[in-house]
N, C-alpha and C. Protein backbone atom coordinates (compact mmCIF):
# COMPACT_ATOMS: atom_id res chain seq x y z
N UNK A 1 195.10 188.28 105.10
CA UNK A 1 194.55 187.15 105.84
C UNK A 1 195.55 186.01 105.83
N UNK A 2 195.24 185.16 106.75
CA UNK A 2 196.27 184.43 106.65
C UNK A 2 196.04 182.80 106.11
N UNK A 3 196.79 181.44 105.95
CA UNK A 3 196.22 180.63 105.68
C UNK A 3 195.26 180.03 105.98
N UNK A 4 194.75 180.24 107.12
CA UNK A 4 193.92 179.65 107.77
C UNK A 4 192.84 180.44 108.09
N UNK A 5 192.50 181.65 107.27
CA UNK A 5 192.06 182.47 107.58
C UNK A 5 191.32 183.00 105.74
N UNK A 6 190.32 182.36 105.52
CA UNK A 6 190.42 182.54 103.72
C UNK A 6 188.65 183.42 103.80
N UNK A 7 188.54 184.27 102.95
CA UNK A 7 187.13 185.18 102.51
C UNK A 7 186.81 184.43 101.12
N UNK A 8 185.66 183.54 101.42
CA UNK A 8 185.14 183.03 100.12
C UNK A 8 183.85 183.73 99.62
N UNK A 9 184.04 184.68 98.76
CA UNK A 9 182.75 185.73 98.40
C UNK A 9 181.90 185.14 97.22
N UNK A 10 180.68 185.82 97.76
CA UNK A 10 180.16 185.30 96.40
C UNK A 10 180.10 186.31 95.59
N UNK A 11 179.83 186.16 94.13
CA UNK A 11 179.67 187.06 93.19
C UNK A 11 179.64 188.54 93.70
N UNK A 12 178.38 188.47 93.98
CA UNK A 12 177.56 190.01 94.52
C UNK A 12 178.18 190.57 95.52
N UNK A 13 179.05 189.74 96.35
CA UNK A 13 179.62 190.08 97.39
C UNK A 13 178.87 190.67 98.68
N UNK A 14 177.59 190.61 98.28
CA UNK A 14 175.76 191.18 99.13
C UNK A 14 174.76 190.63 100.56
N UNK A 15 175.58 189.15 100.19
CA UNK A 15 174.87 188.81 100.68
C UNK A 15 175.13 188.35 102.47
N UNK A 16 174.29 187.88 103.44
CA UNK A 16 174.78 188.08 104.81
C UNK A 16 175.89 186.74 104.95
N UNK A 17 176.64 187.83 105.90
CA UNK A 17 177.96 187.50 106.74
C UNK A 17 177.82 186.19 107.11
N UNK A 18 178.91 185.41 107.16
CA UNK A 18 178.97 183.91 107.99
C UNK A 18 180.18 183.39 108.11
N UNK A 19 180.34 182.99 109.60
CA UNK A 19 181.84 182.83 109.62
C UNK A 19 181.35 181.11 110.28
N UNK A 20 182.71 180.44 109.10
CA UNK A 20 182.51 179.06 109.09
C UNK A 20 184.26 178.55 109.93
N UNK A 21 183.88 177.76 110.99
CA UNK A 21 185.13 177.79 112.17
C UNK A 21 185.25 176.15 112.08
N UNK A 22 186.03 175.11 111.31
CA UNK A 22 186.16 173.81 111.59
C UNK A 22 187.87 173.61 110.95
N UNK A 23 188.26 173.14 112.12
CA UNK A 23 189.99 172.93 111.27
C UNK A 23 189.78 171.42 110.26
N UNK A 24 189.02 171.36 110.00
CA UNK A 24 189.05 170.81 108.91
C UNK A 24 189.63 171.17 107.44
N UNK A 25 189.90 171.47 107.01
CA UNK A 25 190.22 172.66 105.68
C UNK A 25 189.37 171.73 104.10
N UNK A 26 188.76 170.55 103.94
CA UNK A 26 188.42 169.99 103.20
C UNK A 26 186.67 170.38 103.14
N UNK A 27 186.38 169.94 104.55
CA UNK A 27 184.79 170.20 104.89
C UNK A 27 184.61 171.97 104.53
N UNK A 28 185.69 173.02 105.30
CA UNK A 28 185.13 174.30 105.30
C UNK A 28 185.41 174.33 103.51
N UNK A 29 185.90 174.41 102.31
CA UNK A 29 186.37 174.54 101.73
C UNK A 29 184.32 173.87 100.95
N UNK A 30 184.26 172.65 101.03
CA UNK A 30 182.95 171.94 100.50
C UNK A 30 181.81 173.17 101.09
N UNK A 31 181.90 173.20 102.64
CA UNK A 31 180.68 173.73 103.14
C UNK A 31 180.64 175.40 102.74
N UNK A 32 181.72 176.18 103.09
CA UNK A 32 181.96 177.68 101.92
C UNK A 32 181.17 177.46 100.29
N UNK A 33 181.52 176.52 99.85
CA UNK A 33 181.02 176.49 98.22
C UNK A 33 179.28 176.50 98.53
N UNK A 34 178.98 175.44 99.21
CA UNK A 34 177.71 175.25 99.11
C UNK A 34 176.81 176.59 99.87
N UNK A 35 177.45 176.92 100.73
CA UNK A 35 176.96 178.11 101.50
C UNK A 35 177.03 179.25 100.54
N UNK A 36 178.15 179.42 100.20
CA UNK A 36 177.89 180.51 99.17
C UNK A 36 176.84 180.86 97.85
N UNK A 37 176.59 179.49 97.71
CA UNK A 37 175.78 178.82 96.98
C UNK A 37 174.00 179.42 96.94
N UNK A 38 173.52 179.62 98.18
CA UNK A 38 172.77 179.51 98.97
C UNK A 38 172.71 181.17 99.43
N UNK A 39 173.50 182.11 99.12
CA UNK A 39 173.39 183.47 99.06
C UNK A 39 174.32 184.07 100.07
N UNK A 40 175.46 183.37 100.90
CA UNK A 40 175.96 183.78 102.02
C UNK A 40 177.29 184.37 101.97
N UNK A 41 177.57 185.37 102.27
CA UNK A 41 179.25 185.76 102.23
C UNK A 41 179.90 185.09 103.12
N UNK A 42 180.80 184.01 103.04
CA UNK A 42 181.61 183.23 103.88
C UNK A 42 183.04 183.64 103.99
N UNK A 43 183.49 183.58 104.98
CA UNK A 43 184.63 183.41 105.82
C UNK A 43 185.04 182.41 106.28
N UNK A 44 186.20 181.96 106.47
CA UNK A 44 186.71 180.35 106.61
C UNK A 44 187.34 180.79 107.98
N UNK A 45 187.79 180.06 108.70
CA UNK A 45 189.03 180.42 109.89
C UNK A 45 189.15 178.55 110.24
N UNK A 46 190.40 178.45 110.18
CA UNK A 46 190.66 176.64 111.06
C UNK A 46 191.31 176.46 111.71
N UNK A 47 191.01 177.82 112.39
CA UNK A 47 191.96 177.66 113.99
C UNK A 47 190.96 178.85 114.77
N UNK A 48 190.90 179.17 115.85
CA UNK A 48 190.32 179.49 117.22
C UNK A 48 190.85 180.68 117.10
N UNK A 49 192.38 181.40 116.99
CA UNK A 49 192.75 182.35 117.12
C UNK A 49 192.49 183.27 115.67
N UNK A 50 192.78 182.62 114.46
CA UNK A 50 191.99 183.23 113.09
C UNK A 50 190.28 183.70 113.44
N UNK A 51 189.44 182.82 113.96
CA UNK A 51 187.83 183.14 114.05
C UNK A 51 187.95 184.30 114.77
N UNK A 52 188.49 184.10 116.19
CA UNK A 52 188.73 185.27 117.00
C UNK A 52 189.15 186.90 116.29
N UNK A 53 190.32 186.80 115.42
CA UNK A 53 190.31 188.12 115.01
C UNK A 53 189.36 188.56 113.92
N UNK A 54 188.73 187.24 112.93
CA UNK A 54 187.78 187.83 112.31
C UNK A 54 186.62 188.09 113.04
N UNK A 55 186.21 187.77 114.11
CA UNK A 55 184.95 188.32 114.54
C UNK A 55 185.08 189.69 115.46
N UNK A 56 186.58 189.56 115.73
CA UNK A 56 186.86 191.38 116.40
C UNK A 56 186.71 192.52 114.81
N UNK A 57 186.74 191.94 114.09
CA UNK A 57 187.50 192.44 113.00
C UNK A 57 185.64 192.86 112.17
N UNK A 58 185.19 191.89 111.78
CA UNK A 58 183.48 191.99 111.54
C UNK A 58 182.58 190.98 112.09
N UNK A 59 182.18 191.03 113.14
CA UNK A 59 181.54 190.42 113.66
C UNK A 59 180.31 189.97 112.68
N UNK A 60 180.29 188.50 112.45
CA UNK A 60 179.22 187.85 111.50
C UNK A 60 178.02 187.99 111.51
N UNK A 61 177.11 188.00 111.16
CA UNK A 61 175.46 187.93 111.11
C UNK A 61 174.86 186.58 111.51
N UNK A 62 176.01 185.51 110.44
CA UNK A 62 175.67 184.24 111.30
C UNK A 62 177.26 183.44 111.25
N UNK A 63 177.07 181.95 112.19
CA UNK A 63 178.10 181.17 112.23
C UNK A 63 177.78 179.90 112.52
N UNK A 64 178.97 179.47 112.11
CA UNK A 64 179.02 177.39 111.98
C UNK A 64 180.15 177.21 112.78
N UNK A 65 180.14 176.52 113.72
CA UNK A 65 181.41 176.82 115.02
C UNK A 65 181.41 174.79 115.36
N UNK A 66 182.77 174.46 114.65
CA UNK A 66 183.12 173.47 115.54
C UNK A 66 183.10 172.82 116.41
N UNK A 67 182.57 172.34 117.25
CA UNK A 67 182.96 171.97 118.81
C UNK A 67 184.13 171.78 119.27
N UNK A 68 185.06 171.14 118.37
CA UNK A 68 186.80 170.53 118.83
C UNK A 68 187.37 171.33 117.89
N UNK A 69 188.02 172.40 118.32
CA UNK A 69 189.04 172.78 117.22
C UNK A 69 190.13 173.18 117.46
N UNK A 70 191.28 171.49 117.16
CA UNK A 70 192.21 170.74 117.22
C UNK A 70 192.42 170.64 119.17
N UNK A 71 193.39 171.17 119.98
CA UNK A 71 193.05 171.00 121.30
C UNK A 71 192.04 172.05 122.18
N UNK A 72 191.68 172.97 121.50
CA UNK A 72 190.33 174.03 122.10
C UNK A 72 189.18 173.64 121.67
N UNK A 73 188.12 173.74 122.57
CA UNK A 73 187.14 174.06 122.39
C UNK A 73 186.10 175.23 121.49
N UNK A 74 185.33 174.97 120.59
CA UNK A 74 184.82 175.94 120.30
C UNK A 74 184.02 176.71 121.02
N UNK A 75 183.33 175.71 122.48
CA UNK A 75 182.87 176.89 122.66
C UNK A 75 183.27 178.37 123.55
N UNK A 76 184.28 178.40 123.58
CA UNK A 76 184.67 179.57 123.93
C UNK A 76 184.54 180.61 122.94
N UNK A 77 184.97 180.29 121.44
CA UNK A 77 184.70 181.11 120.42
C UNK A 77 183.00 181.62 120.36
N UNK A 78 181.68 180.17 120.73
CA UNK A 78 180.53 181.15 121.11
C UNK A 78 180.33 182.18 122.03
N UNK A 79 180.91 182.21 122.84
CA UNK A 79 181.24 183.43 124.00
C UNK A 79 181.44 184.71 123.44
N UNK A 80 182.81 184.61 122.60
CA UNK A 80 183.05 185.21 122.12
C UNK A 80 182.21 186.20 121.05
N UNK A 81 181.26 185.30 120.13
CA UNK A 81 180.54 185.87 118.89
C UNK A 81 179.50 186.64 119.84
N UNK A 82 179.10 185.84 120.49
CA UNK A 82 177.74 186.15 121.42
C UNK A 82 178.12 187.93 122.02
N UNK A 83 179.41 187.71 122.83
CA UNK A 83 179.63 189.61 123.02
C UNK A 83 180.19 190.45 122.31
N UNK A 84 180.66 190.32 120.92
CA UNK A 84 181.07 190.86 120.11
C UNK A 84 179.41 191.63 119.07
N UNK A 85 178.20 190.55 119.13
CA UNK A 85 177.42 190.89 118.50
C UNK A 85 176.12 189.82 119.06
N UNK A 86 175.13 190.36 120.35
CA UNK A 86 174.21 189.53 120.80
C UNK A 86 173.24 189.00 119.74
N UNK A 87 173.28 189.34 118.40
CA UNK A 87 172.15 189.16 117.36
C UNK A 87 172.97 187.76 116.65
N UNK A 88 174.05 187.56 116.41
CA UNK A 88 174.75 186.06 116.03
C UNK A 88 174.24 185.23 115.94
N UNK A 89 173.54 184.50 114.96
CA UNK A 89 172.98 183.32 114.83
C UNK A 89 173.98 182.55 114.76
N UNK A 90 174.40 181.17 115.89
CA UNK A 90 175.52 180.31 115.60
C UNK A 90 174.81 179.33 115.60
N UNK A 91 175.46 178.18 115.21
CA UNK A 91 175.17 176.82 114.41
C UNK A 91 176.25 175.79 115.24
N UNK A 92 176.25 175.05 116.49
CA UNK A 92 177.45 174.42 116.59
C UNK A 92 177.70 173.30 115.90
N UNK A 93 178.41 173.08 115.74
CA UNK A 93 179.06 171.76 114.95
C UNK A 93 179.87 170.56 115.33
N UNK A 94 179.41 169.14 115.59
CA UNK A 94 180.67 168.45 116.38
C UNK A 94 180.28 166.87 115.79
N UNK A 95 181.44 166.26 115.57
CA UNK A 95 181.31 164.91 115.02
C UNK A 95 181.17 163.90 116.41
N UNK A 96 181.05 164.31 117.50
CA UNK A 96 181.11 163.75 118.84
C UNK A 96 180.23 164.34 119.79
N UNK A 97 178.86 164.45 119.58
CA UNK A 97 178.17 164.81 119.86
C UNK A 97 177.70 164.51 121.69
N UNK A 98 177.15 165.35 122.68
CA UNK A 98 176.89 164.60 123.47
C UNK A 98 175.82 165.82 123.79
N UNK A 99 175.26 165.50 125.02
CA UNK A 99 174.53 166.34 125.94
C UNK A 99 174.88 167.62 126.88
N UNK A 100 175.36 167.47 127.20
CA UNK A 100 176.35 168.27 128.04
C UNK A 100 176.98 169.37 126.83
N UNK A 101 177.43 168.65 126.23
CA UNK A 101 177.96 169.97 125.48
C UNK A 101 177.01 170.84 124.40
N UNK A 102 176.09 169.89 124.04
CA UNK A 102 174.63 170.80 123.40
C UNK A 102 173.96 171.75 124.56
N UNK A 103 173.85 171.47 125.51
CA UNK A 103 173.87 172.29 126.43
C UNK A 103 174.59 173.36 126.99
N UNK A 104 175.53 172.86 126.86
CA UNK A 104 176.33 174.73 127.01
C UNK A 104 176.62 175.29 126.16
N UNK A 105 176.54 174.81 124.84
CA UNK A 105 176.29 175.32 123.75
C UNK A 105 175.40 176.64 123.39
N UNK A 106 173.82 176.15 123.76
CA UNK A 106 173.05 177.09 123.97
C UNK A 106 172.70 177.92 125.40
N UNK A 107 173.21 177.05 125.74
CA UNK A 107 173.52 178.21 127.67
C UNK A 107 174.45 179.50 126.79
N UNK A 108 175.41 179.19 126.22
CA UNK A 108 176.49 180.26 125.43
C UNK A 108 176.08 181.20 124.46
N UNK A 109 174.57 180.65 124.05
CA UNK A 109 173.93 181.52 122.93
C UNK A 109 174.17 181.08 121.46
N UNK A 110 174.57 179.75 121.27
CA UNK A 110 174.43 178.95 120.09
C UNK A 110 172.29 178.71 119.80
N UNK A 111 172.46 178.96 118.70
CA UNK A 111 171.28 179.00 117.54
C UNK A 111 170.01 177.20 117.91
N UNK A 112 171.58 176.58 117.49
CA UNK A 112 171.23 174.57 117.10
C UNK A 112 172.78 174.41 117.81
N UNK A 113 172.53 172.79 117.58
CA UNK A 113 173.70 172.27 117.50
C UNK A 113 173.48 170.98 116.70
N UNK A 114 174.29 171.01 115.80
CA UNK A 114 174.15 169.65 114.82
C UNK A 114 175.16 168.89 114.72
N UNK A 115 175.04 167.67 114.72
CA UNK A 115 176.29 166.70 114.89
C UNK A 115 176.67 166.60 112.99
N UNK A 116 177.94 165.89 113.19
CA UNK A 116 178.31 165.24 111.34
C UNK A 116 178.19 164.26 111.33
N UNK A 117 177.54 163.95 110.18
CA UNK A 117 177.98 164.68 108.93
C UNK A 117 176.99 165.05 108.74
N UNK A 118 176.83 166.44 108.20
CA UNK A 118 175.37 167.50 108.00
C UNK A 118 175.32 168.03 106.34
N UNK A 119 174.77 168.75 106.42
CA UNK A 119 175.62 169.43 104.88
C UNK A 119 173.98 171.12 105.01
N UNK A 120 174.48 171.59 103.84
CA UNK A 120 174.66 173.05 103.83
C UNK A 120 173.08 173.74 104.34
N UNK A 121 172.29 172.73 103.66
CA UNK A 121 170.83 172.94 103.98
C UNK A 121 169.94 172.97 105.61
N UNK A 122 170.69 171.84 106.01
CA UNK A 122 170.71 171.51 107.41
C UNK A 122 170.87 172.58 107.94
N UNK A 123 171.67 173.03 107.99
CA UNK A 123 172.81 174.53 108.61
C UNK A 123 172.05 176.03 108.22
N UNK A 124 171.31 175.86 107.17
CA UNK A 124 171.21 177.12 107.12
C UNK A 124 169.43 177.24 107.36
N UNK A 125 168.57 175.31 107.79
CA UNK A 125 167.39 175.49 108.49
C UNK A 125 167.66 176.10 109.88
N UNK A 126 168.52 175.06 110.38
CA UNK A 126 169.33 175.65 111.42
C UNK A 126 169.17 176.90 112.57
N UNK A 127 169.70 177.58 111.54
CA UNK A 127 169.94 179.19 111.47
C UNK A 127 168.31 180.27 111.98
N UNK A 128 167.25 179.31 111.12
CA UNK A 128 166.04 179.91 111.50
C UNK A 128 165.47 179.15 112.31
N UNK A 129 166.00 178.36 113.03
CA UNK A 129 165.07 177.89 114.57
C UNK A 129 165.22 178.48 115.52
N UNK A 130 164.02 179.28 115.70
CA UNK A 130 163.57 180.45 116.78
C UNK A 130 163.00 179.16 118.13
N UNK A 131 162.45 178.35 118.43
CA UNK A 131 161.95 177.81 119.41
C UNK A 131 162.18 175.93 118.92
N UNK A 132 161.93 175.26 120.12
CA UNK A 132 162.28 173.85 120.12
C UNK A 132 161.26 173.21 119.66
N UNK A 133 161.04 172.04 119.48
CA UNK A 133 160.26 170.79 118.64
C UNK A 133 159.73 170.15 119.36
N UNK A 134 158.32 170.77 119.60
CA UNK A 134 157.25 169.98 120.40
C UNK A 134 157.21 168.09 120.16
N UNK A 135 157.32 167.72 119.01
CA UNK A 135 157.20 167.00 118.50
C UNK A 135 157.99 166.13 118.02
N UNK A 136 159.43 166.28 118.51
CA UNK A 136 160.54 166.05 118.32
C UNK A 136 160.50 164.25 118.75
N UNK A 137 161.37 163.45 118.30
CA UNK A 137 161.12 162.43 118.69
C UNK A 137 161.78 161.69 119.83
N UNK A 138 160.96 160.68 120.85
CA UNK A 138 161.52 160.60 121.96
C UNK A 138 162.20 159.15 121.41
N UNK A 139 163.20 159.10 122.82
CA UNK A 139 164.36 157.74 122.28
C UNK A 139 163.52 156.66 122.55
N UNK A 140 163.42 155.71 121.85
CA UNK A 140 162.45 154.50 122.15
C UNK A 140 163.08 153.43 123.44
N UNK A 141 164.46 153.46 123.10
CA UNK A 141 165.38 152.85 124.06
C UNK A 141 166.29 153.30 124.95
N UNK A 142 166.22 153.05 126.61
CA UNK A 142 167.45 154.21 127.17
C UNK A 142 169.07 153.62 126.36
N UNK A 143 169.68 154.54 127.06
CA UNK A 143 171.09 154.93 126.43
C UNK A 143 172.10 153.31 127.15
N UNK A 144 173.13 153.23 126.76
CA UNK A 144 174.11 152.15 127.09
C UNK A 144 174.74 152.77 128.25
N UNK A 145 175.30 151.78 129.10
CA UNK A 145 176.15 152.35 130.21
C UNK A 145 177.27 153.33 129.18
N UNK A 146 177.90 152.76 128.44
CA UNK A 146 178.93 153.47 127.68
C UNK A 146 178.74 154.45 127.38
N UNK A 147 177.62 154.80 126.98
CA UNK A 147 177.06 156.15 126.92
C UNK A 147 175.98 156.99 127.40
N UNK A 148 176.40 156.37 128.93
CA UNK A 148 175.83 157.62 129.99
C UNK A 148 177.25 157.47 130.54
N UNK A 149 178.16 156.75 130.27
CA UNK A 149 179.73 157.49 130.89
C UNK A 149 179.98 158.23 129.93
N UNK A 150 180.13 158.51 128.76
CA UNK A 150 180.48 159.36 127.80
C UNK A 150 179.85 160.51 127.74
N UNK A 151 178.95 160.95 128.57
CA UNK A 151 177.14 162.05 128.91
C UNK A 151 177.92 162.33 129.81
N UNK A 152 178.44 162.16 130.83
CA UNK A 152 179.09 162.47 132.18
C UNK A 152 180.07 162.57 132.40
N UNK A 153 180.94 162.07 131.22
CA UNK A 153 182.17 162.62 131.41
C UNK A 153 182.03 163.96 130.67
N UNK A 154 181.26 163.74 129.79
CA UNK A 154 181.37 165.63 128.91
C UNK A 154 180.68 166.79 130.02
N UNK A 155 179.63 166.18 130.53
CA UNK A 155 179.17 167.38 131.78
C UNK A 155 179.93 167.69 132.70
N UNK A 156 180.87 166.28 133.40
CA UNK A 156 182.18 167.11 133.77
C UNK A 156 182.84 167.94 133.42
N UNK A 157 183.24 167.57 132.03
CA UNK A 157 184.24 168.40 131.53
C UNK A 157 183.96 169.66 131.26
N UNK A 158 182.87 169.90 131.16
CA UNK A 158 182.05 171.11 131.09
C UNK A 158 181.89 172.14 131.83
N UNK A 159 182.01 171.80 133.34
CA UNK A 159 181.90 172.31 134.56
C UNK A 159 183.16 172.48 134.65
N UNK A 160 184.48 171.93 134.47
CA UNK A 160 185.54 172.41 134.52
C UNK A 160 186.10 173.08 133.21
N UNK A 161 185.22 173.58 132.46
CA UNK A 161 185.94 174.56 131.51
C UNK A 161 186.45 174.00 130.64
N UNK A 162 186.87 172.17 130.40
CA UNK A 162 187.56 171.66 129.41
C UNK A 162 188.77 171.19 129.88
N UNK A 163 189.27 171.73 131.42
CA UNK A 163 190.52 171.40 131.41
C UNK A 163 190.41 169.76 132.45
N UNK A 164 191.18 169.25 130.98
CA UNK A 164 191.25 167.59 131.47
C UNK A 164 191.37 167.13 132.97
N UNK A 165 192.79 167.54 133.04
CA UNK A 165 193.16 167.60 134.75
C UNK A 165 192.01 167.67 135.45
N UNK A 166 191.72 168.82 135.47
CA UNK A 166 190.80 168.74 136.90
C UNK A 166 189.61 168.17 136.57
N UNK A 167 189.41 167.74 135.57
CA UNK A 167 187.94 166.60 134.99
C UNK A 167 189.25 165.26 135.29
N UNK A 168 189.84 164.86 135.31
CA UNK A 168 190.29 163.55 135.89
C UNK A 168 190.20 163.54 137.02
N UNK A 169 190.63 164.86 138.31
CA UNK A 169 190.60 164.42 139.59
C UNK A 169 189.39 164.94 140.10
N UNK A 170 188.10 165.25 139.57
CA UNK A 170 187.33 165.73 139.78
C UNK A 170 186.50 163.75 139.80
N UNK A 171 186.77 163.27 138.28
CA UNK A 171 185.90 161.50 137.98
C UNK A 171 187.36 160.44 139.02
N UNK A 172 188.16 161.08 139.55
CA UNK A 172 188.61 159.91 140.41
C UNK A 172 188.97 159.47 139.28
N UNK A 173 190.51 159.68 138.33
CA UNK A 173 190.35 158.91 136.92
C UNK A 173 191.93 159.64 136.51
N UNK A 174 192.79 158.23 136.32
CA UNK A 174 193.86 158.60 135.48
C UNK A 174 194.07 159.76 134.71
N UNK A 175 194.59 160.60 134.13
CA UNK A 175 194.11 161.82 133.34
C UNK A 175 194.77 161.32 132.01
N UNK A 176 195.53 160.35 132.01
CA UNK A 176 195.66 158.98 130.76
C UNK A 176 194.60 158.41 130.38
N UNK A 177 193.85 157.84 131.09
CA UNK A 177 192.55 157.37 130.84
C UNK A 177 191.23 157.95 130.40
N UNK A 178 191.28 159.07 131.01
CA UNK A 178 190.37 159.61 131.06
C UNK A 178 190.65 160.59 129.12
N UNK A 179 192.22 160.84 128.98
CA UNK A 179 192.19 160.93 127.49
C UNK A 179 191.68 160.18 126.43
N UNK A 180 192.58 158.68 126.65
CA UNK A 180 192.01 157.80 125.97
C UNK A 180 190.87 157.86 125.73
N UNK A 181 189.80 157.39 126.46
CA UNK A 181 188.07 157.48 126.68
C UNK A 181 187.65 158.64 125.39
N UNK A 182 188.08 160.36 125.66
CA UNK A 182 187.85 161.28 124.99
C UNK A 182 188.02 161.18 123.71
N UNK A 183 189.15 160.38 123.48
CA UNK A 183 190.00 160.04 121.89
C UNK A 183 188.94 159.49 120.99
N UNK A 184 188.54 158.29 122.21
CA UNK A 184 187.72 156.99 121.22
C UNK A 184 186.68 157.47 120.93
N UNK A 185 186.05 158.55 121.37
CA UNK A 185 184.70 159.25 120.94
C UNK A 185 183.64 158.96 121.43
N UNK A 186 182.44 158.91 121.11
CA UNK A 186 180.74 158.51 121.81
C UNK A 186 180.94 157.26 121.86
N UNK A 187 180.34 156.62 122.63
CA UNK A 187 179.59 154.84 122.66
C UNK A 187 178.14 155.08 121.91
N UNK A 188 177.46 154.12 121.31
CA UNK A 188 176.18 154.09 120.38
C UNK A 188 175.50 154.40 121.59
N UNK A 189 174.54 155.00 121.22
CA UNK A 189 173.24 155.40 122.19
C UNK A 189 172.44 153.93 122.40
């Protein structure tokens, strides 16, 4: 395996599969311990092309999938888990959370999607949500202009696959600018 590519077992070595995908190497390293913790055989990958051969390689039982990982998208890697093994419970993961991309998230066959900072418990209720939350709570206040441009620029970007370019000449929008914007992250709801 390679560096970026680490098998954190537990004891028994028994217990179900989970492949944990964030180039982070600090968080997967915390979230592996605690997961393992918790009865799970973990797999690390912090890059797109490592997840990829481990899931050709054993396709997981379940997964924790990044949203940004470094200039790719994760969700192509749900695509991926999803036809390698339609039973995949995935978990997406993103510190930049929006709409649009929780949405194609599970259009892709993601489980949840949970923003950060989360931790191990979260992730592995997660995992067993079969149906949505009647009861879930509604926003008391609508959203900021800032962030219904930040909602719309990700549904763009979405519709074009991720690729910036044609999400700049698609919003009429510098493709400088339209980085920047992406860089700085969400506006407060």
């Amino acid at each position: 395996m390679t560096d970026d590519l680490k098998e954190a077992t537990n004891d028994a070595d028994s217990g179900p599969s989970l492949l944990f995908v964030d180039d982070d190497r600090t968080l997967c390293e915390v979230m592996a311990r605690a997961l393992r913790a918790r009865g799970y055989v973990v797999t690390v990958a912090n890059a797109l092309d490592d997840a990829l051969r481990a899931v050709d390689e054993d396709p997981p039982e379940f997964a924790v999938v990044d949203l940004k990982l470094g200039d790719t998208s994760g969700l192509k890697l749900v695509a991926h888990l999803k036809a390698a093994d339609p039973h995949t419970r995935i978990v997406m993961l993103t510190g930049h959370g929006s709409i649009a991309t929780a949405i194609e998230a599970i259009k892709l066959g993601a489980t949840y999607y949970l923003t950060k900072p989360t931790d191990a418990d979260a992730i592995v209720a997660a995992f067993s949500r079969k149906e949505g939350d009647p009861d879930a709570a509604l926003e008391a206040k609508p959203m900021t202009v800032e962030r219904l441009e930040w909602e719309h620029i990700h549904h763009v970007l979405a519709n074009h696959g991720g690729n910036v370019s044609a999400t700049a000449r698609a919003l009429s929008m510098h493709r400088r600018t339209l980085q920047r914007k992406l860089r700085r992250g969400p506006a407060k709801a």
